[in-house]
N, C-alpha and C. Protein backbone atom coordinates (compact mmCIF):
# COMPACT_ATOMS: atom_id res chain seq x y z
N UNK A 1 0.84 -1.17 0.00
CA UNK A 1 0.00 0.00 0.00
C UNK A 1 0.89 1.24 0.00
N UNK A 2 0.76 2.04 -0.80
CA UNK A 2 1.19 3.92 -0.81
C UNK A 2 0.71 4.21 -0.11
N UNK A 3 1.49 5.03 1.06
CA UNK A 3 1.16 5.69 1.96
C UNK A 3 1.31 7.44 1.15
N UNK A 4 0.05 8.02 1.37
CA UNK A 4 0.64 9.32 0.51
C UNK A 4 0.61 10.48 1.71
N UNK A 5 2.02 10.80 1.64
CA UNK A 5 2.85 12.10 2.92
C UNK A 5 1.34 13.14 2.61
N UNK A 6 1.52 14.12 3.84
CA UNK A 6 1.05 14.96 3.76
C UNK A 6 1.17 16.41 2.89
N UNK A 7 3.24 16.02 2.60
CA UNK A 7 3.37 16.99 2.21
C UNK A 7 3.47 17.09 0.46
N UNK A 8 2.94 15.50 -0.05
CA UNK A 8 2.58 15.49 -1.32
C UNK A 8 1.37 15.95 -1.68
N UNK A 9 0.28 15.98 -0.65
CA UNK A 9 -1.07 16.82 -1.03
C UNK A 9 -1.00 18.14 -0.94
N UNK A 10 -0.22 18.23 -0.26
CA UNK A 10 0.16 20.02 0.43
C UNK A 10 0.51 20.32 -1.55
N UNK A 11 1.83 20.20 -1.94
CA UNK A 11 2.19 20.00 -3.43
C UNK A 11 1.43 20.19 -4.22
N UNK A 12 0.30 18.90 -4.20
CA UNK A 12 -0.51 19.38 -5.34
C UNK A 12 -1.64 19.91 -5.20
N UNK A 13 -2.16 20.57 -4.10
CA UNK A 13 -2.86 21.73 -3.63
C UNK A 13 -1.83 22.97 -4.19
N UNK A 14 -0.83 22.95 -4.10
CA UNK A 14 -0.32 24.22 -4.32
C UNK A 14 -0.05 24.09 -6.21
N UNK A 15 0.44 23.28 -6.65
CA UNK A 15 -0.09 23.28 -8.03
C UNK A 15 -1.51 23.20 -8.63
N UNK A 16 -2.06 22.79 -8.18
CA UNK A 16 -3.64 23.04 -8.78
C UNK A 16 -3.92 24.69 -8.74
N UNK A 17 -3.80 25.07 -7.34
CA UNK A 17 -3.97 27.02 -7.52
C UNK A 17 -2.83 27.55 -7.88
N UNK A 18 -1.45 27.27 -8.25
CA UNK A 18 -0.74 28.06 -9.63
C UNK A 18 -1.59 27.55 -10.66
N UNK A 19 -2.22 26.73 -11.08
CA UNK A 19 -2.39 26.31 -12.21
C UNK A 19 -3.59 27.20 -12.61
N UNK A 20 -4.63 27.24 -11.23
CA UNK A 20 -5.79 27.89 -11.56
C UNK A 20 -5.54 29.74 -12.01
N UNK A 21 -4.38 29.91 -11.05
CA UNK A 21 -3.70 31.39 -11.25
C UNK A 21 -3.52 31.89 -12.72
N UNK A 22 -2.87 30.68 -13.33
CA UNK A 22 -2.17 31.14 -14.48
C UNK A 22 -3.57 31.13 -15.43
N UNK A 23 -4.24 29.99 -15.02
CA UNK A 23 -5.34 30.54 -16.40
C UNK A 23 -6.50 31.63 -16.03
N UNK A 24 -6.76 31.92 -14.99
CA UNK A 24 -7.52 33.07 -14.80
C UNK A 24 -6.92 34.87 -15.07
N UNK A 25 -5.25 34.63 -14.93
CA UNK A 25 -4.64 35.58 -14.88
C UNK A 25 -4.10 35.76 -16.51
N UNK A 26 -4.08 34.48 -17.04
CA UNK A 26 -3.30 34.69 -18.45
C UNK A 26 -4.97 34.56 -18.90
N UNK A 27 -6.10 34.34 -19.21
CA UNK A 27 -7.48 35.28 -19.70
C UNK A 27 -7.70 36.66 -19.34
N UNK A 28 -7.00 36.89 -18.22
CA UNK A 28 -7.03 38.44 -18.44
C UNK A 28 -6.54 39.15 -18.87
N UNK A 29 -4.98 39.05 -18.72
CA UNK A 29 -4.25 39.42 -19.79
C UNK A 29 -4.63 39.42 -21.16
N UNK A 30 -5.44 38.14 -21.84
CA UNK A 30 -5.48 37.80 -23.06
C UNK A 30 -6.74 38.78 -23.81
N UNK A 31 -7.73 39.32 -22.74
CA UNK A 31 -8.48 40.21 -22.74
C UNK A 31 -7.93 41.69 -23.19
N UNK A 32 -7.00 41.88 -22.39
CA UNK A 32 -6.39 43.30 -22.06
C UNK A 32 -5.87 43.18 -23.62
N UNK A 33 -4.72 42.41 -23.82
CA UNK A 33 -4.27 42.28 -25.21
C UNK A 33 -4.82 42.14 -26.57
N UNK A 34 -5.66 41.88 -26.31
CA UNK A 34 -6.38 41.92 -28.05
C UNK A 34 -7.73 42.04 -27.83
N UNK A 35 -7.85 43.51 -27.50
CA UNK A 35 -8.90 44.38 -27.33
C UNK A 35 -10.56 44.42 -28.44
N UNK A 36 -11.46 44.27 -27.53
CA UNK A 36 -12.72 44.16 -27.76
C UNK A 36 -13.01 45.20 -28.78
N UNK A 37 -13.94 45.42 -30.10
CA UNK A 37 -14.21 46.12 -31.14
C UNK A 37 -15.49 46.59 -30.91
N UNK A 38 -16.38 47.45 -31.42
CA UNK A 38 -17.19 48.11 -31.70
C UNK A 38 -17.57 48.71 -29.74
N UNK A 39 -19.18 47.64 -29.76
CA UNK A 39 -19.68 48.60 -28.17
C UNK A 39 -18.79 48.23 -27.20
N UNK A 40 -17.62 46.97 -27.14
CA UNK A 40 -17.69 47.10 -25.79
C UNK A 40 -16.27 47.29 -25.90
N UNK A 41 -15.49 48.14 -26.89
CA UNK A 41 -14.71 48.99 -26.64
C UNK A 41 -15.03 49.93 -26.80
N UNK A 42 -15.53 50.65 -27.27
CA UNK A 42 -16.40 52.02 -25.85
C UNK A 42 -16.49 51.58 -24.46
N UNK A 43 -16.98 50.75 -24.23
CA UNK A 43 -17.29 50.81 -22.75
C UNK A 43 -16.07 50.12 -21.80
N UNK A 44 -14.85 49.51 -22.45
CA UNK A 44 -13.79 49.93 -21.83
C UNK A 44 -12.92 50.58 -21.73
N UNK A 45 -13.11 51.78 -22.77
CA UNK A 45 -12.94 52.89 -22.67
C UNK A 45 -13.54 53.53 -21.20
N UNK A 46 -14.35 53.36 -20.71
CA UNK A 46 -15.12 53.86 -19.37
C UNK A 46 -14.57 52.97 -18.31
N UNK A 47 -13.84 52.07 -18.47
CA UNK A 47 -13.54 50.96 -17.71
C UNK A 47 -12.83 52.08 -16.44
N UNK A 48 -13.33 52.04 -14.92
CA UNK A 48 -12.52 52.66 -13.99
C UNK A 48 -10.97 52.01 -13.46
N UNK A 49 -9.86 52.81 -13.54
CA UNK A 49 -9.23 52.27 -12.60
C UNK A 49 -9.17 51.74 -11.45
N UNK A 50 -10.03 51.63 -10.56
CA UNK A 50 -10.38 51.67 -9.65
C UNK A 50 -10.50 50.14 -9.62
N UNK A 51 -11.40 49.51 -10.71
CA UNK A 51 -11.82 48.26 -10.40
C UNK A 51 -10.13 47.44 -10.60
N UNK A 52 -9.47 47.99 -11.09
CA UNK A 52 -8.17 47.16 -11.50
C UNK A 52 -7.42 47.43 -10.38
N UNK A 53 -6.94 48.34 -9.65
CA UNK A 53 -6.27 48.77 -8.86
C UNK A 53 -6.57 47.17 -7.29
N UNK A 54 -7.26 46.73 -7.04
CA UNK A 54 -6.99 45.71 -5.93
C UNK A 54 -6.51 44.52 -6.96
N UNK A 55 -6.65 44.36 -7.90
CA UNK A 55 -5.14 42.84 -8.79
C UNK A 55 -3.95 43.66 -8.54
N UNK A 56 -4.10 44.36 -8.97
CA UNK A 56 -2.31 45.00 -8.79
C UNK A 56 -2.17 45.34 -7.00
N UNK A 57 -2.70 45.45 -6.62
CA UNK A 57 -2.32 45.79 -5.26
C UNK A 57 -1.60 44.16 -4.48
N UNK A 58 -2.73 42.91 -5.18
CA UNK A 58 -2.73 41.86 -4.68
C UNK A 58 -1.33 41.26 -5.25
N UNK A 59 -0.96 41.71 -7.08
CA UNK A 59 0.38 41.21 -7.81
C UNK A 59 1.76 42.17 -6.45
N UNK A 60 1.60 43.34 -5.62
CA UNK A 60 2.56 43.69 -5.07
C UNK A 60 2.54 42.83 -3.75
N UNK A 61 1.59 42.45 -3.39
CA UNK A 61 1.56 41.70 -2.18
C UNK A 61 2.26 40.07 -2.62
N UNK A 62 2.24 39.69 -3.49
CA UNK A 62 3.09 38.43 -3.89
C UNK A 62 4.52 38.80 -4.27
N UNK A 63 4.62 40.16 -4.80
CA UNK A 63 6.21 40.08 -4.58
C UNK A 63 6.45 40.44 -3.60
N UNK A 64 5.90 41.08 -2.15
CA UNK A 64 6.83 41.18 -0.79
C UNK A 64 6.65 40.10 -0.07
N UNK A 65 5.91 39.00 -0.32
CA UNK A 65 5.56 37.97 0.10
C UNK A 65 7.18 37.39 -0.35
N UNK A 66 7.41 37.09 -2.07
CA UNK A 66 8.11 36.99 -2.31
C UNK A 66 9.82 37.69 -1.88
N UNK A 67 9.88 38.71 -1.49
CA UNK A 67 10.67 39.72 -0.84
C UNK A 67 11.48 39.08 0.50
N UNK A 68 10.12 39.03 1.38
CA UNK A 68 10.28 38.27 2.44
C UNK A 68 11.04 36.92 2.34
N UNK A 69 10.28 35.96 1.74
CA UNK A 69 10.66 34.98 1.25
C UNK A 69 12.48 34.42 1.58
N UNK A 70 12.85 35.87 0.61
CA UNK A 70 14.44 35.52 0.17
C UNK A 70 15.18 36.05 1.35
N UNK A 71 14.73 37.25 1.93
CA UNK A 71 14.89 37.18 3.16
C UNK A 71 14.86 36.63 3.73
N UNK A 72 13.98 35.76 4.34
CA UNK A 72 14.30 35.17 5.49
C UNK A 72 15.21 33.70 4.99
N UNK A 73 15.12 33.22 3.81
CA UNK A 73 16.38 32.46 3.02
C UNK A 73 17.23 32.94 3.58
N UNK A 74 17.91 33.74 3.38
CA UNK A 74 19.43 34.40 3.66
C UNK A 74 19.86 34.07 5.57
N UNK A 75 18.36 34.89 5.83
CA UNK A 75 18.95 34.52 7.52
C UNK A 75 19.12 33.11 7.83
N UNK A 76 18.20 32.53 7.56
CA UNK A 76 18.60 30.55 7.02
C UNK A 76 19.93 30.31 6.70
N UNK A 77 20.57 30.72 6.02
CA UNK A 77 21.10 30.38 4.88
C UNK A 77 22.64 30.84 6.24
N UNK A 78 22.71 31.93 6.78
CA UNK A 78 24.05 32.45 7.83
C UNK A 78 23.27 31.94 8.73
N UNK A 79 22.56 31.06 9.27
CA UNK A 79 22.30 30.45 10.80
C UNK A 79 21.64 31.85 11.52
N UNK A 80 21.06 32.94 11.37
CA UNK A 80 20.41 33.56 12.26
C UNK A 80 19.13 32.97 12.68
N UNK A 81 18.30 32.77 11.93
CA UNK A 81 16.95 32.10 12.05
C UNK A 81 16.79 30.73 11.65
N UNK A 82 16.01 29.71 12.66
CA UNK A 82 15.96 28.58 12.00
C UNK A 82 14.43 28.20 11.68
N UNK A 83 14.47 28.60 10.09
CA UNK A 83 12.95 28.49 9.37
C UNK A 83 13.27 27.88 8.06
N UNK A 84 12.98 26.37 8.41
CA UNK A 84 13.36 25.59 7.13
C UNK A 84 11.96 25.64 6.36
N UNK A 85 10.63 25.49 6.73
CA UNK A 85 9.44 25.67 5.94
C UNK A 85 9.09 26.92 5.76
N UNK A 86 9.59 28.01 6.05
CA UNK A 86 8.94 29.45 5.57
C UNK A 86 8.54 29.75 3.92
N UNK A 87 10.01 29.05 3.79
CA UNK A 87 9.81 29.28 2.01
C UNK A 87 8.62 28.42 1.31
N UNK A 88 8.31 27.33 1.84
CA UNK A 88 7.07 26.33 1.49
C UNK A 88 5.84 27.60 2.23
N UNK A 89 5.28 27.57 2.80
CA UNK A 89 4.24 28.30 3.40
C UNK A 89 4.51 29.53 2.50
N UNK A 90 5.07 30.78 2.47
CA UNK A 90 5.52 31.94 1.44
C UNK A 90 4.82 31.40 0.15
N UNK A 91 5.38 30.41 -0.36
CA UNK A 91 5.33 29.81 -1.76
C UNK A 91 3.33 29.56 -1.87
N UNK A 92 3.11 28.95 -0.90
CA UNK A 92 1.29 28.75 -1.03
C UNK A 92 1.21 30.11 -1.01
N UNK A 93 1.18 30.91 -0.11
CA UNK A 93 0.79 32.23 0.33
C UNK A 93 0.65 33.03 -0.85
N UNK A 94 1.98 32.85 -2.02
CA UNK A 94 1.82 33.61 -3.22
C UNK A 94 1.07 32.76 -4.25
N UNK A 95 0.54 31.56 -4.16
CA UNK A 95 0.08 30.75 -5.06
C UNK A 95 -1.52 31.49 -4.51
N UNK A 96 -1.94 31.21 -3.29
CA UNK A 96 -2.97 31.66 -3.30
C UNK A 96 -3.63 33.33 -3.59
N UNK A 97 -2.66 34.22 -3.07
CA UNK A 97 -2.79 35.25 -3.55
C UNK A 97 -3.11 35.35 -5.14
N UNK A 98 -2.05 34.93 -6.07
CA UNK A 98 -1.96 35.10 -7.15
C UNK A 98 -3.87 34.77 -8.08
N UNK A 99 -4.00 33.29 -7.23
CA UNK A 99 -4.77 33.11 -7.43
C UNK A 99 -6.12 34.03 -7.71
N UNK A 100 -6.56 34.59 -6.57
CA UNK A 100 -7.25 35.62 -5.71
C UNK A 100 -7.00 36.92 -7.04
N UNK A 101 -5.95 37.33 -6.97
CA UNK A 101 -5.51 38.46 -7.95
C UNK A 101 -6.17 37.94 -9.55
N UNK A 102 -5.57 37.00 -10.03
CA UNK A 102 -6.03 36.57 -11.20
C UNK A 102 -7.56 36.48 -11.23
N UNK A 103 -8.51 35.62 -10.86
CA UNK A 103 -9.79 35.63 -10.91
C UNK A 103 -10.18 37.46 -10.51
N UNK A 104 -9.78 37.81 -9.82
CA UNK A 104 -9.94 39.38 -9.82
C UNK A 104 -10.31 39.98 -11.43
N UNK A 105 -8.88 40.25 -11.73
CA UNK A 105 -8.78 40.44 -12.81
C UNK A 105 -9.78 40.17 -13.46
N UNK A 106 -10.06 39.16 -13.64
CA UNK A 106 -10.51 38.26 -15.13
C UNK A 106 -12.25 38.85 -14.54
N UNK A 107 -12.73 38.72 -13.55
CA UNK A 107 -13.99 39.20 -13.27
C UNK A 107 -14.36 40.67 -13.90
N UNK A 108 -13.01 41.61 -13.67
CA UNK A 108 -13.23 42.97 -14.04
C UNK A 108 -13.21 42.97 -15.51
N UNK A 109 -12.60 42.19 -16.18
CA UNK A 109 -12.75 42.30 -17.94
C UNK A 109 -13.35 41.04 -18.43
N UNK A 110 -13.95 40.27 -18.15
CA UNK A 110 -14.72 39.49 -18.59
C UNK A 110 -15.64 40.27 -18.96
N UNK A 111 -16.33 41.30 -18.75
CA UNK A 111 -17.97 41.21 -19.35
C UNK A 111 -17.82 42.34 -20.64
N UNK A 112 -16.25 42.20 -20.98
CA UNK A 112 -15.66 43.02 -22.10
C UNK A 112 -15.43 41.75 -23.38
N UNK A 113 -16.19 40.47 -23.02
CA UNK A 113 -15.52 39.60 -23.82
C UNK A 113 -16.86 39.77 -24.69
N UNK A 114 -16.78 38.84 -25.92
CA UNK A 114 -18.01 38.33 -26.74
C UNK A 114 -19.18 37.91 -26.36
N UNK A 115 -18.63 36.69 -25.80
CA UNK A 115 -19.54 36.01 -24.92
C UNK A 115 -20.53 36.39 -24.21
N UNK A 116 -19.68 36.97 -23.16
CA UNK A 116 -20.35 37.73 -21.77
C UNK A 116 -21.40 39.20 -22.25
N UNK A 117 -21.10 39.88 -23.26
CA UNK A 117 -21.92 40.83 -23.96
C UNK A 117 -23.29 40.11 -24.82
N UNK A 118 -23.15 38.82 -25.28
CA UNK A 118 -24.03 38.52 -25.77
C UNK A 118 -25.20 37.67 -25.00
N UNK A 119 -24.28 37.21 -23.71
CA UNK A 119 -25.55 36.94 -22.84
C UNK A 119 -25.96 37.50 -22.20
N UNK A 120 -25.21 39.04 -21.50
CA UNK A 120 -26.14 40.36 -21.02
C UNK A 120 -27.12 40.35 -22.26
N UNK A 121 -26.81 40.83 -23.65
CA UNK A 121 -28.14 41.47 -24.33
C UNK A 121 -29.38 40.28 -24.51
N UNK A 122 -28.72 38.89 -24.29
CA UNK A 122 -30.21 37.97 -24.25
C UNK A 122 -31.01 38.09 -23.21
N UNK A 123 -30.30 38.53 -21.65
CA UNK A 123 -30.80 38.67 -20.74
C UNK A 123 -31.77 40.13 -20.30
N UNK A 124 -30.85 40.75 -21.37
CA UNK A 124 -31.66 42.22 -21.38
C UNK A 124 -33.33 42.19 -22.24
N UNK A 125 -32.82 40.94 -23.21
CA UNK A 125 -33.90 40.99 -23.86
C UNK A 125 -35.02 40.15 -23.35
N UNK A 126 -35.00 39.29 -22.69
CA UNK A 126 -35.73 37.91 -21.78
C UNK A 126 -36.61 39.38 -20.94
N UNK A 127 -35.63 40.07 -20.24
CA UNK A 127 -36.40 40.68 -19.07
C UNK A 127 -37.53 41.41 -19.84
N UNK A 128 -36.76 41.90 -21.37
CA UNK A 128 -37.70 43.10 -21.85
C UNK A 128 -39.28 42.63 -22.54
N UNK A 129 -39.06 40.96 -22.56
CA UNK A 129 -40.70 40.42 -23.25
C UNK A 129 -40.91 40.04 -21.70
N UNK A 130 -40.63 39.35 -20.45
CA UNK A 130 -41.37 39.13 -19.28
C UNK A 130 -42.03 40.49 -19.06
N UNK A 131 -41.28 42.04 -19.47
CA UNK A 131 -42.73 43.09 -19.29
C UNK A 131 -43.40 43.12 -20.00
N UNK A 132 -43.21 42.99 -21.72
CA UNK A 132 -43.83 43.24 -22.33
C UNK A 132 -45.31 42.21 -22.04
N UNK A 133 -44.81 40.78 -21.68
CA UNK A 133 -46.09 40.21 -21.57
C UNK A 133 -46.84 40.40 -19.82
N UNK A 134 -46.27 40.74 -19.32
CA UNK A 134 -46.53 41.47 -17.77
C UNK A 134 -47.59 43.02 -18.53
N UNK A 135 -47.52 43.25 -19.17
CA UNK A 135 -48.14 44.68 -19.34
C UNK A 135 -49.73 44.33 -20.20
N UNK A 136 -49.42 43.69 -21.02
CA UNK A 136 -50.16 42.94 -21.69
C UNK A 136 -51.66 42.10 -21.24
N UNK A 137 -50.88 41.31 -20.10
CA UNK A 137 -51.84 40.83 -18.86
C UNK A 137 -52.39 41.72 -18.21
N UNK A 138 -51.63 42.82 -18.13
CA UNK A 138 -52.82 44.06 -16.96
C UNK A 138 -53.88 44.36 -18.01
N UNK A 139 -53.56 44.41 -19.35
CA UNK A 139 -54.22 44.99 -20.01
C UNK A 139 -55.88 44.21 -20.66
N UNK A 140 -55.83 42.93 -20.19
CA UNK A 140 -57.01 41.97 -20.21
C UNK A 140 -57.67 42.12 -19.16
């Protein structure tokens, strides 16, 4: 029987959310990069900074995470501190962040995609016959 360590699930917990990172974060990017045509570039044209500003706040919090990191390596590294798992724990810490940051992202420019515009206007349009036949009924 395989006995499976704890710290092989730990592993691939922490690869599954880089993994999830990279594709929520590389669709946003892929968004940003080859920019939406007609209405709904106008309307990211209106896009606020504001909504972008907590991914980037969250991408600086993974590099002092990262920062730290090598820091406290070094004190490791001359015998001041003895923290042999910091860099494992750090390493989730920025996997999950990243994570967190990426789906961020991708939430704020998703509804700049094709897709997501064409099922707002079905939805715009669903609501607009439930009045039309809502009005209809008062009217019998």
């Amino acid at each position: 029987m395989v006995a499976i360590s704890l710290e092989l699930v730990a592993f691939a917990v922490a690869i599954a959310i880089g993994i999830g990172a990279i594709l929520f974060g590389g669709r946003a990017l892929l968004i940003l990069r080859s920019g939406p045509t007609g209405e709904a570039a106008r309307e990211l044209v209106f896009l606020n900074g504001r909504d972008l500003v907590p991914p980037f706040v969250l991408l600086l919090v993974a590099l002092l995470i990262e920062w730290i990191s090598w820091l406290v390596g070094g004190l490791n590294a001359w015998g001041l501190v003895t923290m042999p798992a910091f860099t494992w724990y750090a390493n989730m810490a920025q996997a999950i962040v990243l994570l967190v940051a990426g789906v961020m992202a991708f939430r704020v420019l998703v509804p700049y995609t094709r897709a997501r515009r064409t099922e707002r206007a079905r939805m715009m349009l669903d609501r607009l016959a439930a009045r039309v036949a809502l009005l209809r009924g008062r009217k019998r």
